[in-house]
PDB file of N, CA and C in Angstrom:
ATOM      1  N   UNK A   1       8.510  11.110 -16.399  1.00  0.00           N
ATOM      2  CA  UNK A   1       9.004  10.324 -15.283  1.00  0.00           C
ATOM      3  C   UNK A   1       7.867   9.492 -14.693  1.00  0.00           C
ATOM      4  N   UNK A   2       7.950   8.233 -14.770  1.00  0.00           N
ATOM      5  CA  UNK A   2       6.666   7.184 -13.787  1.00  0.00           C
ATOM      6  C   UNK A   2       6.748   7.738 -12.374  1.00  0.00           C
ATOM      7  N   UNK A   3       5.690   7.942 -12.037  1.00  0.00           N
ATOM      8  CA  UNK A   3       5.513   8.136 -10.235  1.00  0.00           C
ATOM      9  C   UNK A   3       5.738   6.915  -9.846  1.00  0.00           C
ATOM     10  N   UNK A   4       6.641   7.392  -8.269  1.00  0.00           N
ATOM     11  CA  UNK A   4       6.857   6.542  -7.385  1.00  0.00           C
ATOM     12  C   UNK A   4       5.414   6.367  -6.146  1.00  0.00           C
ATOM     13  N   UNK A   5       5.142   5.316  -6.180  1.00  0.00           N
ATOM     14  CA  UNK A   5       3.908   5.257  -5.274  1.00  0.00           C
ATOM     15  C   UNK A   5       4.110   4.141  -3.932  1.00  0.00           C
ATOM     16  N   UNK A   6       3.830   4.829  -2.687  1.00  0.00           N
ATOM     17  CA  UNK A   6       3.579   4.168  -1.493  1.00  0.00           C
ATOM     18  C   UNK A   6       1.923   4.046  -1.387  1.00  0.00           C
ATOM     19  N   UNK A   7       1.544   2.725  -1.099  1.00  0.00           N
ATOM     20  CA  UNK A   7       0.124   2.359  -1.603  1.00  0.00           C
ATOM     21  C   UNK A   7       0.026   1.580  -0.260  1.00  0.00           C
ATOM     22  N   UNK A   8      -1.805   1.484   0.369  1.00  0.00           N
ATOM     23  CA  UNK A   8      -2.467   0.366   1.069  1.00  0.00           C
ATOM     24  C   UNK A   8      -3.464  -0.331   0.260  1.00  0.00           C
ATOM     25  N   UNK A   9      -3.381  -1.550   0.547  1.00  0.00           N
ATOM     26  CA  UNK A   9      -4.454  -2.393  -0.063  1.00  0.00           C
ATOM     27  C   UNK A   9      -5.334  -3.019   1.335  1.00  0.00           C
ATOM     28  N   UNK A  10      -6.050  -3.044   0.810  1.00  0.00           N
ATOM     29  CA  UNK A  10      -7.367  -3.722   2.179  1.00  0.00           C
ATOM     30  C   UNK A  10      -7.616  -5.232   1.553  1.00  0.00           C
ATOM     31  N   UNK A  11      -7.418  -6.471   1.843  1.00  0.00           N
ATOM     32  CA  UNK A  11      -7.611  -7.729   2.309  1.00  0.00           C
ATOM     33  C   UNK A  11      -8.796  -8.278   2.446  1.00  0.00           C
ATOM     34  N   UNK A  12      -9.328  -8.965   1.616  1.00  0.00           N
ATOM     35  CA  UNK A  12     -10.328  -9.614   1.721  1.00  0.00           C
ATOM     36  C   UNK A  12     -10.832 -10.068   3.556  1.00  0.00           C
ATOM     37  N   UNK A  13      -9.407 -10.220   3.831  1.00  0.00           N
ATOM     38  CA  UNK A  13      -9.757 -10.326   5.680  1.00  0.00           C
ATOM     39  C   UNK A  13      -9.519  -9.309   6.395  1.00  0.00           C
ATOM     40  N   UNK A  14      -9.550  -8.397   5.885  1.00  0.00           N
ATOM     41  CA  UNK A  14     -10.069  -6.858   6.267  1.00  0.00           C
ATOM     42  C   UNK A  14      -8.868  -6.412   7.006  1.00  0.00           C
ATOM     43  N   UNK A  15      -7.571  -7.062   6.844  1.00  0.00           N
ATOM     44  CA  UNK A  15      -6.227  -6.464   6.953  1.00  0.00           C
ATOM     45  C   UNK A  15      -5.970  -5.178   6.551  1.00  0.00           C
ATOM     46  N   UNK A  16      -4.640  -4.490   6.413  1.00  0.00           N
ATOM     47  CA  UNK A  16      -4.274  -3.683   5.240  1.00  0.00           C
ATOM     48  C   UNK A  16      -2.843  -4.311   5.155  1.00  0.00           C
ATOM     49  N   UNK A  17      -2.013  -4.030   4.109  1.00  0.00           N
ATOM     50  CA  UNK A  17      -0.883  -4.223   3.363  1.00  0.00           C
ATOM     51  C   UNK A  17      -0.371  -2.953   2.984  1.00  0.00           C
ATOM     52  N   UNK A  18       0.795  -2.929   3.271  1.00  0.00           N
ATOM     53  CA  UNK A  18       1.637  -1.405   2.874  1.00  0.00           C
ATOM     54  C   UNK A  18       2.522  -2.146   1.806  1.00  0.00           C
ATOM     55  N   UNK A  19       3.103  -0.920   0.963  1.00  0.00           N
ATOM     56  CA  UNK A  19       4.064  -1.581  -0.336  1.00  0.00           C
ATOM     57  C   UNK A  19       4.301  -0.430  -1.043  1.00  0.00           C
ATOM     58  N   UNK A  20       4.956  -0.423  -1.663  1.00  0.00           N
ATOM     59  CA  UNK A  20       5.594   0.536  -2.863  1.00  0.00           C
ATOM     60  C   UNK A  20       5.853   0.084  -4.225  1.00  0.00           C
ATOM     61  N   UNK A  21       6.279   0.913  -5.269  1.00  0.00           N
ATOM     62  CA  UNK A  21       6.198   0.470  -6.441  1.00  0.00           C
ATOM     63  C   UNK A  21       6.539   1.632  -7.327  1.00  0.00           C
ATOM     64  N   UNK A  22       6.985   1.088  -8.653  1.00  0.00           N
ATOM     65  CA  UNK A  22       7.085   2.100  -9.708  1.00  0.00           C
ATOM     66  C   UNK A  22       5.802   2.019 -10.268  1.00  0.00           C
ATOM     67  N   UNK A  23       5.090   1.295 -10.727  1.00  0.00           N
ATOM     68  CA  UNK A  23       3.840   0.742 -11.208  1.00  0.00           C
ATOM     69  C   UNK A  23       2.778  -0.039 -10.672  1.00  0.00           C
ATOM     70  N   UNK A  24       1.790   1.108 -10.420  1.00  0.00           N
ATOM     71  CA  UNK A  24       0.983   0.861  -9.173  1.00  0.00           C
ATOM     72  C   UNK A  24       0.201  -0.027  -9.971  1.00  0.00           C
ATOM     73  N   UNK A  25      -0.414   0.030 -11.378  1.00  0.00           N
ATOM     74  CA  UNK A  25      -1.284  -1.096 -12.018  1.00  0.00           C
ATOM     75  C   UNK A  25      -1.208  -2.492 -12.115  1.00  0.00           C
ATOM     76  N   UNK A  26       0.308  -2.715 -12.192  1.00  0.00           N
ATOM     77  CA  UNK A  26       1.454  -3.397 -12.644  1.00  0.00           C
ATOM     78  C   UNK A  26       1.140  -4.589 -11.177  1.00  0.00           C
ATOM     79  N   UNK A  27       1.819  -3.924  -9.966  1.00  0.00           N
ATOM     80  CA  UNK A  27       1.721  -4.062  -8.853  1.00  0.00           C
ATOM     81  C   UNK A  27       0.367  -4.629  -8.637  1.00  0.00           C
ATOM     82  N   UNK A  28      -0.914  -4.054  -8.724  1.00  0.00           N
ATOM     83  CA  UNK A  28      -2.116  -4.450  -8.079  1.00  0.00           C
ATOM     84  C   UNK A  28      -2.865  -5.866  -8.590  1.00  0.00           C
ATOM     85  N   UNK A  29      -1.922  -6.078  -9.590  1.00  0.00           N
ATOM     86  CA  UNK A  29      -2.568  -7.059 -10.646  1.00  0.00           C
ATOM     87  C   UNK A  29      -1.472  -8.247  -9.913  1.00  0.00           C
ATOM     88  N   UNK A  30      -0.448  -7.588  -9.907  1.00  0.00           N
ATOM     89  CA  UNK A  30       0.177  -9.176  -8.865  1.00  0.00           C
ATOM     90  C   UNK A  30      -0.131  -9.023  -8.152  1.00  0.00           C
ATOM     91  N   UNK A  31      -0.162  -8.751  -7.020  1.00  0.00           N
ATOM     92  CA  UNK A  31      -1.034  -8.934  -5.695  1.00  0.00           C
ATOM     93  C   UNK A  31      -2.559  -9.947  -5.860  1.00  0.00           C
ATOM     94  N   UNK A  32      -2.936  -9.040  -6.791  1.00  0.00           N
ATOM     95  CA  UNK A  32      -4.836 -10.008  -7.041  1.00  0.00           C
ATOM     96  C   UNK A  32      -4.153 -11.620  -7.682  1.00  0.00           C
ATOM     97  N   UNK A  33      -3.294 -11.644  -8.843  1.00  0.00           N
ATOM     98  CA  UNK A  33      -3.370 -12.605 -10.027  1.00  0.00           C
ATOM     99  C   UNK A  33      -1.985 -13.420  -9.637  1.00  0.00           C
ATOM    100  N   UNK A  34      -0.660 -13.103  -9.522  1.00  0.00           N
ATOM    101  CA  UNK A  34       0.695 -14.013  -9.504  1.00  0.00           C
ATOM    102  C   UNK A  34       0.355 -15.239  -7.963  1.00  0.00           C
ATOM    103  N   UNK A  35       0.884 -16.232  -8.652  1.00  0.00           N
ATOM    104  CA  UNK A  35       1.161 -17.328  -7.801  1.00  0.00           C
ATOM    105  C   UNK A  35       2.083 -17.215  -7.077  1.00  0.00           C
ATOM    106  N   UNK A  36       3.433 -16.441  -7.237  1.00  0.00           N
ATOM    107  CA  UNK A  36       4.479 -16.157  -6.639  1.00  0.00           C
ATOM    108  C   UNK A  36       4.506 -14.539  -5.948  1.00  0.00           C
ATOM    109  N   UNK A  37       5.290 -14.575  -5.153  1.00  0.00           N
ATOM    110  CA  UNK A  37       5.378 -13.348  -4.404  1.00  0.00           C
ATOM    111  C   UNK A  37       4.363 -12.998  -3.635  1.00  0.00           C
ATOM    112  N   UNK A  38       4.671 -11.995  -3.296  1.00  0.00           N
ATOM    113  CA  UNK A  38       3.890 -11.141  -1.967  1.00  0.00           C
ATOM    114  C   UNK A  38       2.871 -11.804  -1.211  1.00  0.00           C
ATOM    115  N   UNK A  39       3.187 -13.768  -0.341  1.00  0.00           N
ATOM    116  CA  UNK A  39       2.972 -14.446  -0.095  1.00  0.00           C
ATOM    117  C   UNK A  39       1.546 -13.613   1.121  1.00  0.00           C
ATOM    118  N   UNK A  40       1.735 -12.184   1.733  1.00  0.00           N
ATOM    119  CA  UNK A  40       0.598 -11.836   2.469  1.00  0.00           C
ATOM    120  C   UNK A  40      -0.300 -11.585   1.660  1.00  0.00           C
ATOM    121  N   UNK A  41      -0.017 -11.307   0.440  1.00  0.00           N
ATOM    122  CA  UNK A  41      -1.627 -10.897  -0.107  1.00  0.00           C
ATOM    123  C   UNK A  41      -2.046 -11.925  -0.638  1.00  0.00           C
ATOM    124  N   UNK A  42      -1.571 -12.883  -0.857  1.00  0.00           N
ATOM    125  CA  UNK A  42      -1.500 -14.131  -2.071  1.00  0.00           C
ATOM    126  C   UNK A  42      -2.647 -14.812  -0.857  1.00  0.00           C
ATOM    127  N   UNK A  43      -2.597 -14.695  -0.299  1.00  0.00           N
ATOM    128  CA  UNK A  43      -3.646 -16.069   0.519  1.00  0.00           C
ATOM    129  C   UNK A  43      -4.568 -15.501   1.609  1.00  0.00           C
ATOM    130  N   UNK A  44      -5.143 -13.595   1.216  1.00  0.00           N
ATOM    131  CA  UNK A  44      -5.713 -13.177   1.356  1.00  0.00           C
ATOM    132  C   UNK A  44      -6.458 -12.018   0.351  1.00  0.00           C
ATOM    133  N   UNK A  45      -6.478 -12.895  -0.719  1.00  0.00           N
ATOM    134  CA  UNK A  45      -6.974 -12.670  -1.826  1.00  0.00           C
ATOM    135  C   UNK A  45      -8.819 -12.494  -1.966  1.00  0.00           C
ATOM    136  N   UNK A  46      -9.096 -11.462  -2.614  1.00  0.00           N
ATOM    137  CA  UNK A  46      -8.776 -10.327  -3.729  1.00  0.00           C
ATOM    138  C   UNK A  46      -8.346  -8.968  -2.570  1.00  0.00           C
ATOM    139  N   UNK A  47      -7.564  -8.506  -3.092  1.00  0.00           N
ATOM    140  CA  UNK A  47      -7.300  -7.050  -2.548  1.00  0.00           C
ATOM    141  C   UNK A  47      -7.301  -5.918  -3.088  1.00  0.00           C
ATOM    142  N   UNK A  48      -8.047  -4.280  -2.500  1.00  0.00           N
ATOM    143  CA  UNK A  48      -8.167  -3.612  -3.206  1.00  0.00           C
ATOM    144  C   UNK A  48      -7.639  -2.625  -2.760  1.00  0.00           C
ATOM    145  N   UNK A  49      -7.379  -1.702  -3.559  1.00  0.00           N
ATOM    146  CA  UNK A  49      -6.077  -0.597  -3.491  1.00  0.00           C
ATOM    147  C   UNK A  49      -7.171   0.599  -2.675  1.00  0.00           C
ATOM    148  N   UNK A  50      -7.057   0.887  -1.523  1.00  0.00           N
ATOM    149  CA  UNK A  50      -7.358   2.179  -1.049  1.00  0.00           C
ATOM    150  C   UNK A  50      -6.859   3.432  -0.190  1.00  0.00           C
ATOM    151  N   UNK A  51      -5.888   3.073  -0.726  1.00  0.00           N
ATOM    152  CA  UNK A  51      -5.105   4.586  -0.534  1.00  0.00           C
ATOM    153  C   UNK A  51      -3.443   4.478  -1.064  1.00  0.00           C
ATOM    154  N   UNK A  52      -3.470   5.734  -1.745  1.00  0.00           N
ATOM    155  CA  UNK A  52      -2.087   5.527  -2.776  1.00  0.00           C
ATOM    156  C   UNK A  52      -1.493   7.150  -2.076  1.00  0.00           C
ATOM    157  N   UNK A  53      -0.096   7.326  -2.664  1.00  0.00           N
ATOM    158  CA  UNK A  53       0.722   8.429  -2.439  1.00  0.00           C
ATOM    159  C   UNK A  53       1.593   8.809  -3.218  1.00  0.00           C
ATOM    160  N   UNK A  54       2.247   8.978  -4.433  1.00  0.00           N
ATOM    161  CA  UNK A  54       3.042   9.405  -5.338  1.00  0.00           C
ATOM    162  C   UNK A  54       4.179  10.397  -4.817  1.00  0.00           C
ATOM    163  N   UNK A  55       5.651   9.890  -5.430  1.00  0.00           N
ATOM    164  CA  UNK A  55       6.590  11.096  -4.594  1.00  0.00           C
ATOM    165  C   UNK A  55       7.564  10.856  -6.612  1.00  0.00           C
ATOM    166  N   UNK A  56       8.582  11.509  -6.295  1.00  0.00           N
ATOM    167  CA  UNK A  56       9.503  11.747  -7.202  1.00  0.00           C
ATOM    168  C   UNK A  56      10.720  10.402  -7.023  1.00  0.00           C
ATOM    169  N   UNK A  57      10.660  10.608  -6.087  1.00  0.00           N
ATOM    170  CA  UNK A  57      12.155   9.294  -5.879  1.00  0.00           C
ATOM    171  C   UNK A  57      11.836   8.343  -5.256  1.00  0.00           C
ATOM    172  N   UNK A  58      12.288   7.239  -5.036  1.00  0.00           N
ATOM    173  CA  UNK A  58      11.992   5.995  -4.294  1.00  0.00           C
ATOM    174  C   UNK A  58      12.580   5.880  -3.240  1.00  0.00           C
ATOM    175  N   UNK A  59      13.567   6.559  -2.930  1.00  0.00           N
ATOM    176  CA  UNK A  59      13.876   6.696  -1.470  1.00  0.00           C
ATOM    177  C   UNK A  59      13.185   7.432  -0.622  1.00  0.00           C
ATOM    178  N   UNK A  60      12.122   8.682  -1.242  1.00  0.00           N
ATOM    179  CA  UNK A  60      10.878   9.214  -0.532  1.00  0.00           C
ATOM    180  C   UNK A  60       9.968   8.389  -0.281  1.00  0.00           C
ATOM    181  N   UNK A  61       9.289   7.228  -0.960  1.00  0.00           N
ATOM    182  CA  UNK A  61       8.814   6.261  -1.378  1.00  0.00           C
ATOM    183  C   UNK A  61       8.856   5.266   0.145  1.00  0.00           C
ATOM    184  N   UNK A  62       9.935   5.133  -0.150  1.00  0.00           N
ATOM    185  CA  UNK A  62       9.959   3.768   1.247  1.00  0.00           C
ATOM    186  C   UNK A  62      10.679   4.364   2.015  1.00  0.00           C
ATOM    187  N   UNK A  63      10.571   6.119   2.302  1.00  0.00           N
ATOM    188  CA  UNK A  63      10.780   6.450   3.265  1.00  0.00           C
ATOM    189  C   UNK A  63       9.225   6.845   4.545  1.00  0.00           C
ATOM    190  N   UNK A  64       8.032   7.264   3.332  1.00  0.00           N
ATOM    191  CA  UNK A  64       6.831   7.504   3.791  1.00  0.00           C
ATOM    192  C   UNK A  64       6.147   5.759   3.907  1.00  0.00           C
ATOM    193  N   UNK A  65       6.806   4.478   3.214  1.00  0.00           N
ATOM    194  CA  UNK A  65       6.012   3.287   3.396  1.00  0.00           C
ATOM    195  C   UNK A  65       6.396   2.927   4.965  1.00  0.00           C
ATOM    196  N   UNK A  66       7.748   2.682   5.271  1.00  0.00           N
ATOM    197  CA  UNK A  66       7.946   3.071   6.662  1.00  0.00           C
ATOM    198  C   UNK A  66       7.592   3.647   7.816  1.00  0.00           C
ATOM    199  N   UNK A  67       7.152   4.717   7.330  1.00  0.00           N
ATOM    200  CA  UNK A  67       6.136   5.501   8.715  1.00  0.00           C
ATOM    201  C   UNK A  67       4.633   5.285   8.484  1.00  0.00           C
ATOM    202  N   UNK A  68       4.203   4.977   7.106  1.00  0.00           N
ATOM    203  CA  UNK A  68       3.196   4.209   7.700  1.00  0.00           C
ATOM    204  C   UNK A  68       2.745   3.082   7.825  1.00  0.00           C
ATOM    205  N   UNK A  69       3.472   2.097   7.541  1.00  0.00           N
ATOM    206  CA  UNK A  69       4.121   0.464   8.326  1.00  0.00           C
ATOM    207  C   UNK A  69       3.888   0.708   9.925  1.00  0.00           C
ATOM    208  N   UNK A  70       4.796   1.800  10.373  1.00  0.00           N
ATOM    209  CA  UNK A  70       4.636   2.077  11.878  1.00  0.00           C
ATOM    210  C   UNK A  70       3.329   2.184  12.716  1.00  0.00           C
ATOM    211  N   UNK A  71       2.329   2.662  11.765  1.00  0.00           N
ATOM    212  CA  UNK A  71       1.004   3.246  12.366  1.00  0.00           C
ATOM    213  C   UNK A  71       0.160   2.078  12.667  1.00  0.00           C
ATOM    214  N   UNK A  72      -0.866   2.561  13.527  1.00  0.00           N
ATOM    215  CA  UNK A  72      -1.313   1.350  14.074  1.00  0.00           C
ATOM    216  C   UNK A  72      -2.595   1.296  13.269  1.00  0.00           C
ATOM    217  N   UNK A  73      -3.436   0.134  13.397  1.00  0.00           N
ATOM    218  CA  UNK A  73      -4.508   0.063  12.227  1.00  0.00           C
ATOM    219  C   UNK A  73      -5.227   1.436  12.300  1.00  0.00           C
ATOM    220  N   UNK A  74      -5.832   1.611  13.268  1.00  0.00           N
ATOM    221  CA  UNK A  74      -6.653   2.586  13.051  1.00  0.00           C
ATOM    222  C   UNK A  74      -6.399   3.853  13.081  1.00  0.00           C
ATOM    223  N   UNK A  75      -4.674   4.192  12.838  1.00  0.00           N
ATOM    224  CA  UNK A  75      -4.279   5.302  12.497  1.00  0.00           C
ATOM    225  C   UNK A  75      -4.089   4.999  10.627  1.00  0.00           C
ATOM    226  N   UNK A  76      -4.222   3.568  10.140  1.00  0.00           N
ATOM    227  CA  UNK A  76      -3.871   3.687   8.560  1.00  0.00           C
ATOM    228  C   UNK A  76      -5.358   4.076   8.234  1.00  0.00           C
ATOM    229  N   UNK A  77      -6.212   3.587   8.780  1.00  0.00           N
ATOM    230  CA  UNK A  77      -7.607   3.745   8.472  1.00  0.00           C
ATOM    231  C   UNK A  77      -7.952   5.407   8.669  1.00  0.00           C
ATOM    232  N   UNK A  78      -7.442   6.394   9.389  1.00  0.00           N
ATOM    233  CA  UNK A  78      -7.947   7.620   9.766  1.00  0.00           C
ATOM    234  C   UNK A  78      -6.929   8.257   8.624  1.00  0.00           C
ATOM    235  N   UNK A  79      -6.141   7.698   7.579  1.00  0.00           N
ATOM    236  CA  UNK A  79      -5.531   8.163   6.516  1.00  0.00           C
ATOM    237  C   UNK A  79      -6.119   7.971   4.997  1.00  0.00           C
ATOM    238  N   UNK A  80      -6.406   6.502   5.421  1.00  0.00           N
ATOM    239  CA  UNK A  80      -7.275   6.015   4.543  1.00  0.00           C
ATOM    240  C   UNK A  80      -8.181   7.444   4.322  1.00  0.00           C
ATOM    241  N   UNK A  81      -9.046   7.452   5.196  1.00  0.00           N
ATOM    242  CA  UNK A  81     -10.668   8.523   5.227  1.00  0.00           C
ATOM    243  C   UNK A  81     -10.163  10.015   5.148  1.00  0.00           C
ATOM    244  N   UNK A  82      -8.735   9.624   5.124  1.00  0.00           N
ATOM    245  CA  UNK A  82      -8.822  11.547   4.830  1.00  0.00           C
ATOM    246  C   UNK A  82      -8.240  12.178   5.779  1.00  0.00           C
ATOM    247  N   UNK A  83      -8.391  11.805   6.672  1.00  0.00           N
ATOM    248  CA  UNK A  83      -8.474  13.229   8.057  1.00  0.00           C
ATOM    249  C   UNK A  83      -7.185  13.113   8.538  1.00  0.00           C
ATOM    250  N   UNK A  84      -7.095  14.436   8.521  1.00  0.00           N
ATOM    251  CA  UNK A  84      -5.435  14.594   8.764  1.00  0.00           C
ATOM    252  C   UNK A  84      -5.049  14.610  10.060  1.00  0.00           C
ATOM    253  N   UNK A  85      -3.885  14.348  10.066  1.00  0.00           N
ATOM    254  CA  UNK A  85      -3.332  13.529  11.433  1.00  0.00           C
ATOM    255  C   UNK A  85      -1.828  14.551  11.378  1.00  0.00           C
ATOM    256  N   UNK A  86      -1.100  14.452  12.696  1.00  0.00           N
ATOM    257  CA  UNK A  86       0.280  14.528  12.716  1.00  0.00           C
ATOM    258  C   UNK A  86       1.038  13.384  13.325  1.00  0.00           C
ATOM    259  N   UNK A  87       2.170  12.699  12.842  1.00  0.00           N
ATOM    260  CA  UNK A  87       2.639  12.050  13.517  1.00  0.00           C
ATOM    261  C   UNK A  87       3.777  12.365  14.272  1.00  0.00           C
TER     262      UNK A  87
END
């Protein structure tokens, strides 16, 4: 079974980007390389993947991209580094 992955990428302008995917390789390479789509990363280019999450289904998937969409930067960043949090 391919893992389902809820992923952040960090922004050359020191943003982050939340997203999901069946294919996180797949995915990271459009974000850096396609002319089309994902118009936020596209014109804050190169972006690099630092912090990923793997679940079984995709409705777990963009159920955890959602809550952490919600978080505020420097709660994605205190996930980023590890340290565990409750929300």
């Amino acid at each position: 079974m391919t893992p389902r992955t809820v992923y952040i990428l960090k922004c050359a302008d020191d943003t982050l980007y939340t997203g999901s995917t069946n294919n996180i390789e797949k995915r990271l390479n459009e974000h850096n390389n396609l002319k089309s789509w994902a118009h936020y990363t596209k014109i804050r280019r190169p972006v690099e993947l630092v912090y990923f999450e793997t679940y079984e289904t995709m409705s777990e998937v963009r159920k955890r991209e959602n809550e952490i969409k919600k978080l505020k930067k420097e709660d994605k960043e205190t996930l980023i580094r590890g340290v565990k949090f409750v929300f």
